[in-house]
PDB file of N, CA and C in Angstrom:
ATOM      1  N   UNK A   1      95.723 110.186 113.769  1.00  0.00           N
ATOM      2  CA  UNK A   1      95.931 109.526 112.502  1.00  0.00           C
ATOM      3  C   UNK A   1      94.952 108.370 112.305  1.00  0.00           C
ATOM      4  N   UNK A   2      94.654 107.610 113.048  1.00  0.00           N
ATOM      5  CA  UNK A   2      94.084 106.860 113.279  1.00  0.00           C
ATOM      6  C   UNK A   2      92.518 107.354 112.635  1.00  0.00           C
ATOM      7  N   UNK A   3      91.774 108.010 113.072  1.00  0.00           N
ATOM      8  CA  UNK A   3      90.332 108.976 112.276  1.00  0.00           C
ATOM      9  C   UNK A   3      90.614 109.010 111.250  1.00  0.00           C
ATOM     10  N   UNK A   4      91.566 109.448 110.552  1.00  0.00           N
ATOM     11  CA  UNK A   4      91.983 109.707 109.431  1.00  0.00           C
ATOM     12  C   UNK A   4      91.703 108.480 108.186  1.00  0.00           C
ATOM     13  N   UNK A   5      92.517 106.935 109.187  1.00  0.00           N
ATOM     14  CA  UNK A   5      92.670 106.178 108.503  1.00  0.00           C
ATOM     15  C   UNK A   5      91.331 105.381 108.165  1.00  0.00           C
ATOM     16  N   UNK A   6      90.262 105.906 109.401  1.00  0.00           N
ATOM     17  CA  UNK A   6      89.122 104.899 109.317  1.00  0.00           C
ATOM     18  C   UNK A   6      88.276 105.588 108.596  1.00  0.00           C
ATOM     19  N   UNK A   7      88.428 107.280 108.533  1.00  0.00           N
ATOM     20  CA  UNK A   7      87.510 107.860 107.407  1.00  0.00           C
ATOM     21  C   UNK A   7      88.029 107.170 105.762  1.00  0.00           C
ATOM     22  N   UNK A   8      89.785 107.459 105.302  1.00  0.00           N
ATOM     23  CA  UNK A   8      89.868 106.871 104.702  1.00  0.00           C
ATOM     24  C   UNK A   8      88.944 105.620 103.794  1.00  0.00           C
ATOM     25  N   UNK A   9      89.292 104.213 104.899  1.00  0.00           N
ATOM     26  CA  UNK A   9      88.841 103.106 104.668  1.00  0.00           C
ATOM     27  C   UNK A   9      87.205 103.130 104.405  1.00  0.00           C
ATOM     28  N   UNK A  10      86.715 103.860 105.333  1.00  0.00           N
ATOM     29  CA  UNK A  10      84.640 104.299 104.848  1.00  0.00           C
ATOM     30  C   UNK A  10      84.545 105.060 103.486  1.00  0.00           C
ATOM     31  N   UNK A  11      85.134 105.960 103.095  1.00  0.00           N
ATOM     32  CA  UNK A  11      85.151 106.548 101.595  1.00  0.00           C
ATOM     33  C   UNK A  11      85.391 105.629 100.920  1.00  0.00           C
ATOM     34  N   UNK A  12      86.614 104.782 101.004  1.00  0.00           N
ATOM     35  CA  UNK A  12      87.195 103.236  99.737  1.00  0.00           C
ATOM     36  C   UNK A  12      86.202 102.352  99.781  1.00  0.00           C
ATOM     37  N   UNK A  13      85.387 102.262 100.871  1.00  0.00           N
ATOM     38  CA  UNK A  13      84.144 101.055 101.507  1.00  0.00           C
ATOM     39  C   UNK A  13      83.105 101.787 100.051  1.00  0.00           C
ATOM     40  N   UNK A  14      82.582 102.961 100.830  1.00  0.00           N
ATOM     41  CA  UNK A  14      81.642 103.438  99.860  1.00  0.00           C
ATOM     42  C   UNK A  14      81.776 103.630  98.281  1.00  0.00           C
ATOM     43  N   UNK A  15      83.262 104.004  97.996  1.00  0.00           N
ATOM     44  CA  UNK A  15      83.143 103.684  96.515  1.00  0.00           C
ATOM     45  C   UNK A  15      82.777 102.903  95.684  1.00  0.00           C
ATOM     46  N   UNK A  16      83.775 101.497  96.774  1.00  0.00           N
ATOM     47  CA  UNK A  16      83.384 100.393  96.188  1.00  0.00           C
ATOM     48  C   UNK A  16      82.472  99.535  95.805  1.00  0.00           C
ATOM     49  N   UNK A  17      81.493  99.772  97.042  1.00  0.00           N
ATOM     50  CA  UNK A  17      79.989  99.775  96.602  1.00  0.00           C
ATOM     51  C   UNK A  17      79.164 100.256  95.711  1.00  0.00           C
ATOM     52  N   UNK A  18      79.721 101.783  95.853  1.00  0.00           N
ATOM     53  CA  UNK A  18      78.879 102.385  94.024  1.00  0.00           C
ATOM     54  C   UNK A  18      79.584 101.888  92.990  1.00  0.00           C
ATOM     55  N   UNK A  19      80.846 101.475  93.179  1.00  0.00           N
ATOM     56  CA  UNK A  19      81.510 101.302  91.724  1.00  0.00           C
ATOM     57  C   UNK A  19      80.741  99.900  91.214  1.00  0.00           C
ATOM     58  N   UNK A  20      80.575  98.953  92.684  1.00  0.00           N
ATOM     59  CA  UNK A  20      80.118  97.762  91.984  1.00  0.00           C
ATOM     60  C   UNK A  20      78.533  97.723  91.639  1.00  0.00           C
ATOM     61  N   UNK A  21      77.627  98.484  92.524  1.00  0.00           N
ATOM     62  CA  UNK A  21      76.420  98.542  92.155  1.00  0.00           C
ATOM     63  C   UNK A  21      76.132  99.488  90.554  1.00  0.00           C
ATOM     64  N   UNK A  22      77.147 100.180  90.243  1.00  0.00           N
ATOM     65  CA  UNK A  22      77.372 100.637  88.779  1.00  0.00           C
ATOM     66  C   UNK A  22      77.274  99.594  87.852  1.00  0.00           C
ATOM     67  N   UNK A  23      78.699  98.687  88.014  1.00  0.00           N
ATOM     68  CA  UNK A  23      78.704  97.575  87.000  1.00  0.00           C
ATOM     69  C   UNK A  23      77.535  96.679  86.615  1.00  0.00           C
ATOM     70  N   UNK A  24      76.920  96.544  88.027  1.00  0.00           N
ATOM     71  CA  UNK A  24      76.007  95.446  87.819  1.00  0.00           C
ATOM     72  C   UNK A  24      74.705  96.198  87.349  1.00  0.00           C
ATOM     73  N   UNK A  25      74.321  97.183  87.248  1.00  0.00           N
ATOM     74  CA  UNK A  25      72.935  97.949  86.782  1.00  0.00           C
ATOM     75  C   UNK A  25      73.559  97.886  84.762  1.00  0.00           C
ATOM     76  N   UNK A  26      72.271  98.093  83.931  1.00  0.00           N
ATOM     77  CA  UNK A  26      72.227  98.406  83.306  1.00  0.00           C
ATOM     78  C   UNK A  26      72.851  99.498  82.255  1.00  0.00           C
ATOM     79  N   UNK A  27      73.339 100.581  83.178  1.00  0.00           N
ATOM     80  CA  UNK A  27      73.742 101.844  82.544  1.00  0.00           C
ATOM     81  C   UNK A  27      75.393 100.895  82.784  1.00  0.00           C
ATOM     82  N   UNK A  28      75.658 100.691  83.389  1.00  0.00           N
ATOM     83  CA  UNK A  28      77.099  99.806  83.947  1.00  0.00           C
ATOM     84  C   UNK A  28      77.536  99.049  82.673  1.00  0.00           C
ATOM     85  N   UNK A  29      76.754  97.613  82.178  1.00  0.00           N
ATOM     86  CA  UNK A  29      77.010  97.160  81.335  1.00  0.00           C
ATOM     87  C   UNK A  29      76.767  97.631  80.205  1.00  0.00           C
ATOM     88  N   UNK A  30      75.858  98.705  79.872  1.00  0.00           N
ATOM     89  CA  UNK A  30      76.254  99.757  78.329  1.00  0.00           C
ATOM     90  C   UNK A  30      76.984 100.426  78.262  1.00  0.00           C
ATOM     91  N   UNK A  31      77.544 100.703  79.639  1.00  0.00           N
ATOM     92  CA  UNK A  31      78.996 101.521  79.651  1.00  0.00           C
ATOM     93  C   UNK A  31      80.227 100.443  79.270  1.00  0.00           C
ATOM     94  N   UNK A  32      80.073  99.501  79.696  1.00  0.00           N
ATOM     95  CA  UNK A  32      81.264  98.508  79.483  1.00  0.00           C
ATOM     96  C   UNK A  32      81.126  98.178  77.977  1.00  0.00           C
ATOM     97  N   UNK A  33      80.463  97.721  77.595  1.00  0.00           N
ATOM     98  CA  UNK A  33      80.340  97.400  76.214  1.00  0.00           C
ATOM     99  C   UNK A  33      80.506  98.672  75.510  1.00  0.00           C
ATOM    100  N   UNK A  34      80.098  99.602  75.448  1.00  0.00           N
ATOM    101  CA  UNK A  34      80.859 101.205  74.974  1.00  0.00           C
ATOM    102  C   UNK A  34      82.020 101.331  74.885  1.00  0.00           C
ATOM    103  N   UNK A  35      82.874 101.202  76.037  1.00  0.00           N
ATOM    104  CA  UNK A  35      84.349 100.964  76.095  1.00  0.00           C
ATOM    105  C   UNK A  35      84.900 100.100  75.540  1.00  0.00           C
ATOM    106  N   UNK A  36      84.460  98.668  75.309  1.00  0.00           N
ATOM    107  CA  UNK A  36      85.595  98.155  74.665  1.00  0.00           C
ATOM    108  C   UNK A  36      84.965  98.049  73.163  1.00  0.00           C
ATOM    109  N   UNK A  37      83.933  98.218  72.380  1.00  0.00           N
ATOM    110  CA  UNK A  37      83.455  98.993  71.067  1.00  0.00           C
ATOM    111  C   UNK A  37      84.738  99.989  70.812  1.00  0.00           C
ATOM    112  N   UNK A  38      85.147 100.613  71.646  1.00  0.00           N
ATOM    113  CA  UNK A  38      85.889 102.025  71.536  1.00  0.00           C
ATOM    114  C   UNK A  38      87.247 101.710  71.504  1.00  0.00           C
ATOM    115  N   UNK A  39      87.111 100.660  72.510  1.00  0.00           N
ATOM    116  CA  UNK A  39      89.216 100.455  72.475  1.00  0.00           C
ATOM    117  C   UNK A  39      89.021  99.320  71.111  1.00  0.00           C
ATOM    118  N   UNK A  40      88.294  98.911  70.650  1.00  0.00           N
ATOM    119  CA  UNK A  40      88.372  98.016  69.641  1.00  0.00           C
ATOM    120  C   UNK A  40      88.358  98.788  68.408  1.00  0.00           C
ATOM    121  N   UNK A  41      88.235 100.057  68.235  1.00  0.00           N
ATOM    122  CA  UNK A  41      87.407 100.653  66.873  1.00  0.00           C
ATOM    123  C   UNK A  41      89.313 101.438  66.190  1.00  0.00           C
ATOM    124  N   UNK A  42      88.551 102.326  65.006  1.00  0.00           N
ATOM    125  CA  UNK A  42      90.017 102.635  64.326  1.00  0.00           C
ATOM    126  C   UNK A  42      90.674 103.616  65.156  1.00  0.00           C
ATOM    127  N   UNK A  43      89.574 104.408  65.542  1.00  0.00           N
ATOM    128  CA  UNK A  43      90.072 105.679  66.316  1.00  0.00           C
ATOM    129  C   UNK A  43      91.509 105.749  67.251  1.00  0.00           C
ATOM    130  N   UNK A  44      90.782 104.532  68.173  1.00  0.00           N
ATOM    131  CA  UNK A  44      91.618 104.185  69.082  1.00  0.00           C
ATOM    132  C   UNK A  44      92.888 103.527  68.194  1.00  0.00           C
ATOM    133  N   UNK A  45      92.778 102.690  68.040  1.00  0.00           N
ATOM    134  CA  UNK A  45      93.792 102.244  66.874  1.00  0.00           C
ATOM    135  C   UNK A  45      94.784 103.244  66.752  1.00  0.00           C
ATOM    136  N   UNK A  46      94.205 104.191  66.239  1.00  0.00           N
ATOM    137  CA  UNK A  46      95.179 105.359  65.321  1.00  0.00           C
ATOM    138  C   UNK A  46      95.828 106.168  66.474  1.00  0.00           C
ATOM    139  N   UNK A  47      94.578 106.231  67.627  1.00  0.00           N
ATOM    140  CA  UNK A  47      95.590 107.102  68.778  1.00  0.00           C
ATOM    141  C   UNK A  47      96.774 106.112  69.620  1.00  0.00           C
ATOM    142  N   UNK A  48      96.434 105.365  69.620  1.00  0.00           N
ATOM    143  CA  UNK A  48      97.452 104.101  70.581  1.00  0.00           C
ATOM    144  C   UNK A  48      98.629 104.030  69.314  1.00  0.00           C
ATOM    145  N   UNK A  49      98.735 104.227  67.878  1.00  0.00           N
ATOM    146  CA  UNK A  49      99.909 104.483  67.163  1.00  0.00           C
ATOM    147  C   UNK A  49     100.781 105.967  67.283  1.00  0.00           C
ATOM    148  N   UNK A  50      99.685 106.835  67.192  1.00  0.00           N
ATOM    149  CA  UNK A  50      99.959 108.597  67.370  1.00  0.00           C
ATOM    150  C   UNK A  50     101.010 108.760  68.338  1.00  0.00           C
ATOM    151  N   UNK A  51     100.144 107.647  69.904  1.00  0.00           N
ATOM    152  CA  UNK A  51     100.829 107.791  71.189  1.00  0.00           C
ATOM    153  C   UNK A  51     102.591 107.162  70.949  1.00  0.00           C
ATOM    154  N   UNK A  52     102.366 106.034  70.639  1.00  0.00           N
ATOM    155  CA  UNK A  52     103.703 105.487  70.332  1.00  0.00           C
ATOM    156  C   UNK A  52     104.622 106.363  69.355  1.00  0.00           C
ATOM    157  N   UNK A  53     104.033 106.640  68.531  1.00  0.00           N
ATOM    158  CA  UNK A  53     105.588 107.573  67.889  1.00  0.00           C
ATOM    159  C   UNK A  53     105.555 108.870  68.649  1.00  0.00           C
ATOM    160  N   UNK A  54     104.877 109.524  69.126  1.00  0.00           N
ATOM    161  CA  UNK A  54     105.221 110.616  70.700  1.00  0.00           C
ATOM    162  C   UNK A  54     106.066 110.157  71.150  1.00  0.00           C
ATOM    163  N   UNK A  55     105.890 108.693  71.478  1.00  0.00           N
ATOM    164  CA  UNK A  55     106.769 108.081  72.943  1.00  0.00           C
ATOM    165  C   UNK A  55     107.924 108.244  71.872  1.00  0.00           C
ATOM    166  N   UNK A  56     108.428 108.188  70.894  1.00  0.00           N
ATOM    167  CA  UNK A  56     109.695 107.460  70.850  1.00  0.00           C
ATOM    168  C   UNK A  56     110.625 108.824  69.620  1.00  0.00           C
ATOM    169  N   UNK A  57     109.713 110.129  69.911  1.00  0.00           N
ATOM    170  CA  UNK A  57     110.132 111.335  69.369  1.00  0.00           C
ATOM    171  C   UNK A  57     111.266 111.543  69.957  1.00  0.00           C
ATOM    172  N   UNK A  58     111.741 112.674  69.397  1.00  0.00           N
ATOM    173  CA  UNK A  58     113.220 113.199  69.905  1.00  0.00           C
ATOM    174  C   UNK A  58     112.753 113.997  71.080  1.00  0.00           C
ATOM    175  N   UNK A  59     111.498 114.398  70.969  1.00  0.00           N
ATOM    176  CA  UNK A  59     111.086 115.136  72.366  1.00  0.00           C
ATOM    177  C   UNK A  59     111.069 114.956  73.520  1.00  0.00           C
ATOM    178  N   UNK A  60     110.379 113.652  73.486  1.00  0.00           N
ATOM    179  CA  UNK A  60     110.134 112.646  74.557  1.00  0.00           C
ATOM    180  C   UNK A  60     111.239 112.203  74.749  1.00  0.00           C
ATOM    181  N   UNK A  61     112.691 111.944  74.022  1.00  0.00           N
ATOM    182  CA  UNK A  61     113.465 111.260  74.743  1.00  0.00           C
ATOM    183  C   UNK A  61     114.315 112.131  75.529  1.00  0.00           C
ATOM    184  N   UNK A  62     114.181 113.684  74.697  1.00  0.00           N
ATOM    185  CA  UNK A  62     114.689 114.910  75.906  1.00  0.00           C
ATOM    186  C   UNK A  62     114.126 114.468  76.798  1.00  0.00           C
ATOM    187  N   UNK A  63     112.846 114.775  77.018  1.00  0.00           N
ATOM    188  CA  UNK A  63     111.869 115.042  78.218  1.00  0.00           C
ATOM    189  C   UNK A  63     112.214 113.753  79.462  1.00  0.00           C
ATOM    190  N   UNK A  64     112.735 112.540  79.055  1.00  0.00           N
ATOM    191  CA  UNK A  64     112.698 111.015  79.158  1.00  0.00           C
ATOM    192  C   UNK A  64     114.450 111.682  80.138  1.00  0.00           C
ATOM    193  N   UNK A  65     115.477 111.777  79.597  1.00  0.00           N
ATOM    194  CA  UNK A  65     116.638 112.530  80.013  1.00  0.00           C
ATOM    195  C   UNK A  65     116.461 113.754  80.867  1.00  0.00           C
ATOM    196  N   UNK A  66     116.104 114.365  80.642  1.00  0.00           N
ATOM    197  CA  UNK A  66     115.673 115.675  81.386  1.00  0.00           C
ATOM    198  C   UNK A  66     115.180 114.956  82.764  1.00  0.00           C
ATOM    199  N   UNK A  67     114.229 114.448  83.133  1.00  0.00           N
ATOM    200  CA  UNK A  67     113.532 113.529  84.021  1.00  0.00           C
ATOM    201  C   UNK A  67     114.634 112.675  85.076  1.00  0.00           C
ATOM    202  N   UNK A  68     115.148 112.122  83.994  1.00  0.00           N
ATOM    203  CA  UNK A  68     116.228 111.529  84.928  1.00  0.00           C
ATOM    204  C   UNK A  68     117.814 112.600  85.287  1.00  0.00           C
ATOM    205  N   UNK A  69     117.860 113.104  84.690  1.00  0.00           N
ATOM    206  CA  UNK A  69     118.923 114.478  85.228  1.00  0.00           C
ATOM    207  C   UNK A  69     118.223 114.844  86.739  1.00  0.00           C
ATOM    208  N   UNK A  70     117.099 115.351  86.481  1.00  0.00           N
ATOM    209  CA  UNK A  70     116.390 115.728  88.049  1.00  0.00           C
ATOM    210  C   UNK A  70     116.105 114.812  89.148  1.00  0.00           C
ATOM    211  N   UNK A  71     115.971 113.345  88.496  1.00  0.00           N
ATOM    212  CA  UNK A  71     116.244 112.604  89.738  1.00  0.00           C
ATOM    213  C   UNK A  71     117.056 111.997  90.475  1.00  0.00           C
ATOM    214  N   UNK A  72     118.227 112.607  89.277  1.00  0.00           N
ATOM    215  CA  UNK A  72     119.809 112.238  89.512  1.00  0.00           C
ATOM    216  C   UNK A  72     120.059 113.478  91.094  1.00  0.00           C
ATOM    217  N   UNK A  73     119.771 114.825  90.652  1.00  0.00           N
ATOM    218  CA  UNK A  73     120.231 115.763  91.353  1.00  0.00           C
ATOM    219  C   UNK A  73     119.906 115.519  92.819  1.00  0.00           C
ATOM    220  N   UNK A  74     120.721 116.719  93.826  1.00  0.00           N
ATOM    221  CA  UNK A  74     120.599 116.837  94.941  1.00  0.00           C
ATOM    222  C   UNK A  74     119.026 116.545  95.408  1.00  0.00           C
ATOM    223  N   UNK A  75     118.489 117.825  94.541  1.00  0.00           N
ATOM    224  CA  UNK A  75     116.642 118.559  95.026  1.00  0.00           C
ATOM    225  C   UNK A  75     116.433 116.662  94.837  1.00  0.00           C
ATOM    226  N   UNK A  76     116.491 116.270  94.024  1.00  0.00           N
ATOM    227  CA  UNK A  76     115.493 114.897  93.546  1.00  0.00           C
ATOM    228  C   UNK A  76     115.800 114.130  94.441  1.00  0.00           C
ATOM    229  N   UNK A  77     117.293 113.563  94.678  1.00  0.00           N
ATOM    230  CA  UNK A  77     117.293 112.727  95.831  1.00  0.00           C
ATOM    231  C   UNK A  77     116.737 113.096  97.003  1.00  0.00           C
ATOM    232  N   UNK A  78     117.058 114.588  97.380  1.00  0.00           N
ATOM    233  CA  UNK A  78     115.990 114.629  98.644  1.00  0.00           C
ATOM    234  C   UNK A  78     114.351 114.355  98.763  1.00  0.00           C
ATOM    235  N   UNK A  79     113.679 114.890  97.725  1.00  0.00           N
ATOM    236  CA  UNK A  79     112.287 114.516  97.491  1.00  0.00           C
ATOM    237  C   UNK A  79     112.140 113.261  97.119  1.00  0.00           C
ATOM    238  N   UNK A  80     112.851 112.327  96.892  1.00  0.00           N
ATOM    239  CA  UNK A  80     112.890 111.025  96.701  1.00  0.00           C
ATOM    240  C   UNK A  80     112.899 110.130  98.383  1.00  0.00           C
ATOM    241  N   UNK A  81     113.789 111.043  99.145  1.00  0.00           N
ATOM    242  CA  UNK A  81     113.832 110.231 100.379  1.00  0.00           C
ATOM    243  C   UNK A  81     112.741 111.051 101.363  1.00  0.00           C
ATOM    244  N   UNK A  82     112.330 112.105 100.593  1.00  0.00           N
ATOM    245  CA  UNK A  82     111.372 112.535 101.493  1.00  0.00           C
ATOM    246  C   UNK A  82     110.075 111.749 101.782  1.00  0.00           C
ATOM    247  N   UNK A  83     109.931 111.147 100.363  1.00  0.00           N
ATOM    248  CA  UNK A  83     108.434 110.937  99.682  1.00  0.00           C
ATOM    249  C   UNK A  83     108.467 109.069 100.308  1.00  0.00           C
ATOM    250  N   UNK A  84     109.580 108.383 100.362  1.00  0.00           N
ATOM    251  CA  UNK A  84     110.023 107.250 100.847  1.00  0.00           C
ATOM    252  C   UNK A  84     110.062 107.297 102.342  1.00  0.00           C
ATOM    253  N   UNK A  85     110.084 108.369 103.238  1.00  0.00           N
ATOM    254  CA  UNK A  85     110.221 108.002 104.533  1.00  0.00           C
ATOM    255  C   UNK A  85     108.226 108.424 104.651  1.00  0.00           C
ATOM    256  N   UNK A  86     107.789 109.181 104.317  1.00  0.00           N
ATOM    257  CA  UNK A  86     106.229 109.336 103.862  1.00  0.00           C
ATOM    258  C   UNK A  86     105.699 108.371 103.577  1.00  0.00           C
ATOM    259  N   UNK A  87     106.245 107.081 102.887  1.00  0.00           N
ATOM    260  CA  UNK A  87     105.300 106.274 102.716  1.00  0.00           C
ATOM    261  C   UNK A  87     105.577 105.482 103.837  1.00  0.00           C
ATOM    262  N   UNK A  88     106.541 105.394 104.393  1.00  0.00           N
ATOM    263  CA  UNK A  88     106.606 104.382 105.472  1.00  0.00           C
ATOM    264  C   UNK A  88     105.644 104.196 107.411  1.00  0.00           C
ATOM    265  N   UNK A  89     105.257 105.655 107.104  1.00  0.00           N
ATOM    266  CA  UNK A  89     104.250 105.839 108.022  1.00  0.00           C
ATOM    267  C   UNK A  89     102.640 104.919 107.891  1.00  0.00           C
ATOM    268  N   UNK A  90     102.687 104.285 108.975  1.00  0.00           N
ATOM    269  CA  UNK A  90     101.754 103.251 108.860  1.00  0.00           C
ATOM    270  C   UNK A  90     100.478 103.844 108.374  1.00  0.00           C
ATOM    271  N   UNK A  91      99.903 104.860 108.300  1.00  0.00           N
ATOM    272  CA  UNK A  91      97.883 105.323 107.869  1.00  0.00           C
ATOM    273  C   UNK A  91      98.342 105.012 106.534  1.00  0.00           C
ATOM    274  N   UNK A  92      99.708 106.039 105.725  1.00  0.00           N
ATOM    275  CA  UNK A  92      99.701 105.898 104.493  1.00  0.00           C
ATOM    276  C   UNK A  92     100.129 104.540 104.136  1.00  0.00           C
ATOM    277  N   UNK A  93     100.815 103.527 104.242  1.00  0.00           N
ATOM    278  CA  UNK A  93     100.717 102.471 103.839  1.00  0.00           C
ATOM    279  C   UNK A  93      99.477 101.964 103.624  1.00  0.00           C
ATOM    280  N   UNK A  94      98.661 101.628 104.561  1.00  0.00           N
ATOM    281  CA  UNK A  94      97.231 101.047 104.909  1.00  0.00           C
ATOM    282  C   UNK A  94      96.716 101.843 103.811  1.00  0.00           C
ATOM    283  N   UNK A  95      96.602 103.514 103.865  1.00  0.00           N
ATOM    284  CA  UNK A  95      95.727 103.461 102.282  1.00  0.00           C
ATOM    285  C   UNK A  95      96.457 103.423 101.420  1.00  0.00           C
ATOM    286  N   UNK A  96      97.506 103.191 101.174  1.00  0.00           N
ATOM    287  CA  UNK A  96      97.839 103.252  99.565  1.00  0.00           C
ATOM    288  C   UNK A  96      97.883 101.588  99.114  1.00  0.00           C
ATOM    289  N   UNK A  97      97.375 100.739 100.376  1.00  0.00           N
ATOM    290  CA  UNK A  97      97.470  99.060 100.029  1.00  0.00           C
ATOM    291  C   UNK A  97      95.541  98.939  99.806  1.00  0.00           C
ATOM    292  N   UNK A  98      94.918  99.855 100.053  1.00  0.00           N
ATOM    293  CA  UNK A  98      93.438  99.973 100.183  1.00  0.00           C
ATOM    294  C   UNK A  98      93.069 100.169  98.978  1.00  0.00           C
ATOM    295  N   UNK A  99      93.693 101.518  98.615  1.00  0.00           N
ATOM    296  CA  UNK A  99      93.746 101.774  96.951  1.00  0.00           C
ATOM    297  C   UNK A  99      93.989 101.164  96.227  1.00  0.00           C
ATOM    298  N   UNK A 100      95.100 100.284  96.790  1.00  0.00           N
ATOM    299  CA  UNK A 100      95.458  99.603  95.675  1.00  0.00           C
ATOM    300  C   UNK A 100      94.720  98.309  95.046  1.00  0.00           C
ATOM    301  N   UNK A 101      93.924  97.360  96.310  1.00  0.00           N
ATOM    302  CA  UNK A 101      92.956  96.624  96.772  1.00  0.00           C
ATOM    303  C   UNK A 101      92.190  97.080  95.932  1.00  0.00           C
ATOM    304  N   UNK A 102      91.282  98.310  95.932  1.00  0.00           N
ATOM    305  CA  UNK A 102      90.883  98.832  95.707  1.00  0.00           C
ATOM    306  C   UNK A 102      90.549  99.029  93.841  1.00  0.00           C
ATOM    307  N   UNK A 103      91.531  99.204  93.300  1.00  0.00           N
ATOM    308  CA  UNK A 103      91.883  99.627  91.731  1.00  0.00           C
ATOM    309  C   UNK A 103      91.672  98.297  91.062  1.00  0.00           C
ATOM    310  N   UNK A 104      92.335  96.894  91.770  1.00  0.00           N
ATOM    311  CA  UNK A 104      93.017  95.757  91.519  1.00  0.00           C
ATOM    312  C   UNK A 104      91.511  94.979  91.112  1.00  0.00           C
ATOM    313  N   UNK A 105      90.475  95.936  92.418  1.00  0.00           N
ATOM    314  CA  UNK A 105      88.934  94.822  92.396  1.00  0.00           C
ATOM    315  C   UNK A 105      88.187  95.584  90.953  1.00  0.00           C
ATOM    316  N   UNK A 106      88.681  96.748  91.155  1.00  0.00           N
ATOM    317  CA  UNK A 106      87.690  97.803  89.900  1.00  0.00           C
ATOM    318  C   UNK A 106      87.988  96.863  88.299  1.00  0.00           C
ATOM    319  N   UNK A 107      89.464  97.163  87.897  1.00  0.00           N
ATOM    320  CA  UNK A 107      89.827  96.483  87.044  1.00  0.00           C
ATOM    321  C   UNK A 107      89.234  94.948  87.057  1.00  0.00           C
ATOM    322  N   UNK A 108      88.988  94.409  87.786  1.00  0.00           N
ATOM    323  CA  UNK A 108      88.793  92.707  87.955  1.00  0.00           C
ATOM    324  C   UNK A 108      87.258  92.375  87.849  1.00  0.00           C
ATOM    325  N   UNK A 109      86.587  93.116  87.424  1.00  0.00           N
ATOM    326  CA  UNK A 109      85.326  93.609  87.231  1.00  0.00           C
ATOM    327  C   UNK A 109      84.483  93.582  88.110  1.00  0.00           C
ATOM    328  N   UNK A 110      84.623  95.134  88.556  1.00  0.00           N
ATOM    329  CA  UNK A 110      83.384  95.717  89.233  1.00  0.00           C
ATOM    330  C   UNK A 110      83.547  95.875  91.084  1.00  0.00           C
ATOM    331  N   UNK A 111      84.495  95.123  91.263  1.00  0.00           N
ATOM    332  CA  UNK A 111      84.520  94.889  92.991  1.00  0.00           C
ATOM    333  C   UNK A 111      84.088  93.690  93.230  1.00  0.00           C
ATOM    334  N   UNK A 112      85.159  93.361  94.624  1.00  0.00           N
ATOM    335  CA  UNK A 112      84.319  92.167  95.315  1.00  0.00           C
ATOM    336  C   UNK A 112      83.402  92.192  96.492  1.00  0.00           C
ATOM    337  N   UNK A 113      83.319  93.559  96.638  1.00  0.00           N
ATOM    338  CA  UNK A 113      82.456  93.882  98.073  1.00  0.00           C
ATOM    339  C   UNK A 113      83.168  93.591  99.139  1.00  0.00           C
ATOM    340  N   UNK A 114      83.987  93.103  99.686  1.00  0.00           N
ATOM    341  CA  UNK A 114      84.600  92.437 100.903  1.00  0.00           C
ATOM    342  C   UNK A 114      86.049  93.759 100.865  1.00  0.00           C
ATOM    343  N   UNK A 115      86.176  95.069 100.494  1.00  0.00           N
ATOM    344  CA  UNK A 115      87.487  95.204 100.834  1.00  0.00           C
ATOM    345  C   UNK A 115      87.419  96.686 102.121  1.00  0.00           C
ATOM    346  N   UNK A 116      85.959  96.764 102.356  1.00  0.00           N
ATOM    347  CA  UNK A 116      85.885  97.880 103.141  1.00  0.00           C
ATOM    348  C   UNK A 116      85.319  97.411 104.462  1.00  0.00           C
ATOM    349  N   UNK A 117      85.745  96.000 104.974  1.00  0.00           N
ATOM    350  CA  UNK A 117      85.168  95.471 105.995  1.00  0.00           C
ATOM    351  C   UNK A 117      86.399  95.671 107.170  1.00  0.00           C
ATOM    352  N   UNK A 118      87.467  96.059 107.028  1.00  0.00           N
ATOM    353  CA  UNK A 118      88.997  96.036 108.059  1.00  0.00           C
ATOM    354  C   UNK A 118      88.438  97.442 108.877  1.00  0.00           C
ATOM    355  N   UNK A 119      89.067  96.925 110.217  1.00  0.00           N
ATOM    356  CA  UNK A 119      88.277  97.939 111.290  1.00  0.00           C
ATOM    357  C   UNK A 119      89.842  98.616 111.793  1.00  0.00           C
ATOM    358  N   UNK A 120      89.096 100.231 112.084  1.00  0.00           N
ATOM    359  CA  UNK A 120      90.353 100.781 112.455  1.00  0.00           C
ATOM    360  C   UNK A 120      90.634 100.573 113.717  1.00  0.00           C
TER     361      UNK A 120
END
């Protein structure tokens, strides 16, 4: 498990490096400025309204019920305690706190470089 976890951590190392050497190049910041042009424009607008009355259809609130019926049931509680004793195994903790490290630096613009330095 251990290999596992340090290949892990070298893939999250290396992303993070392209993700941040992305931001900081040129094509990086015309991409960023693209995106929020886009979340700023009508389009988006109109889909972030579209989305909300989806959310709050009679469909979705089946689907919303339905969802919780199955996690009410037997099958769900078991895959619920399955998926909970799964995370408690130490590799997957370590990456899913890496990832998460990970997502937390992307969003925060671009990376801080420092999250692929932990030795297995």
């Amino acid at each position: 498990m251990i290999d596992i976890e340090a290949r892990i951590r070298r893939l999250f190392s290396q992303l993070r490096s392209m993700a941040s050497d992305f931001w900081q190049s040129e094509r990086g910041k015309k991409a960023a400025n693209a995106f929020h042009d886009l979340k700023d424009s009508d389009g988006a607008k109109k889909a972030a309204h579209a989305f909300s009355d989806l959310k709050s259809s009679d469909t979705a609130k089946k689907a919303a019920t339905k969802l919780s019926d199955l996690r009410a049931s037997d099958t769900g509680q078991k895959a619920e305690a399955t998926l909970k004793d799964l995370r408690q195994r130490e590799p997957v903790r370590k990456a899913e706190e890496s990832a998460r490290k990970l997502m937390h630096d992307l969003r925060a613009g671009g990376g801080s470089g420092n999250g692929g330095s932990a030795s297995a």
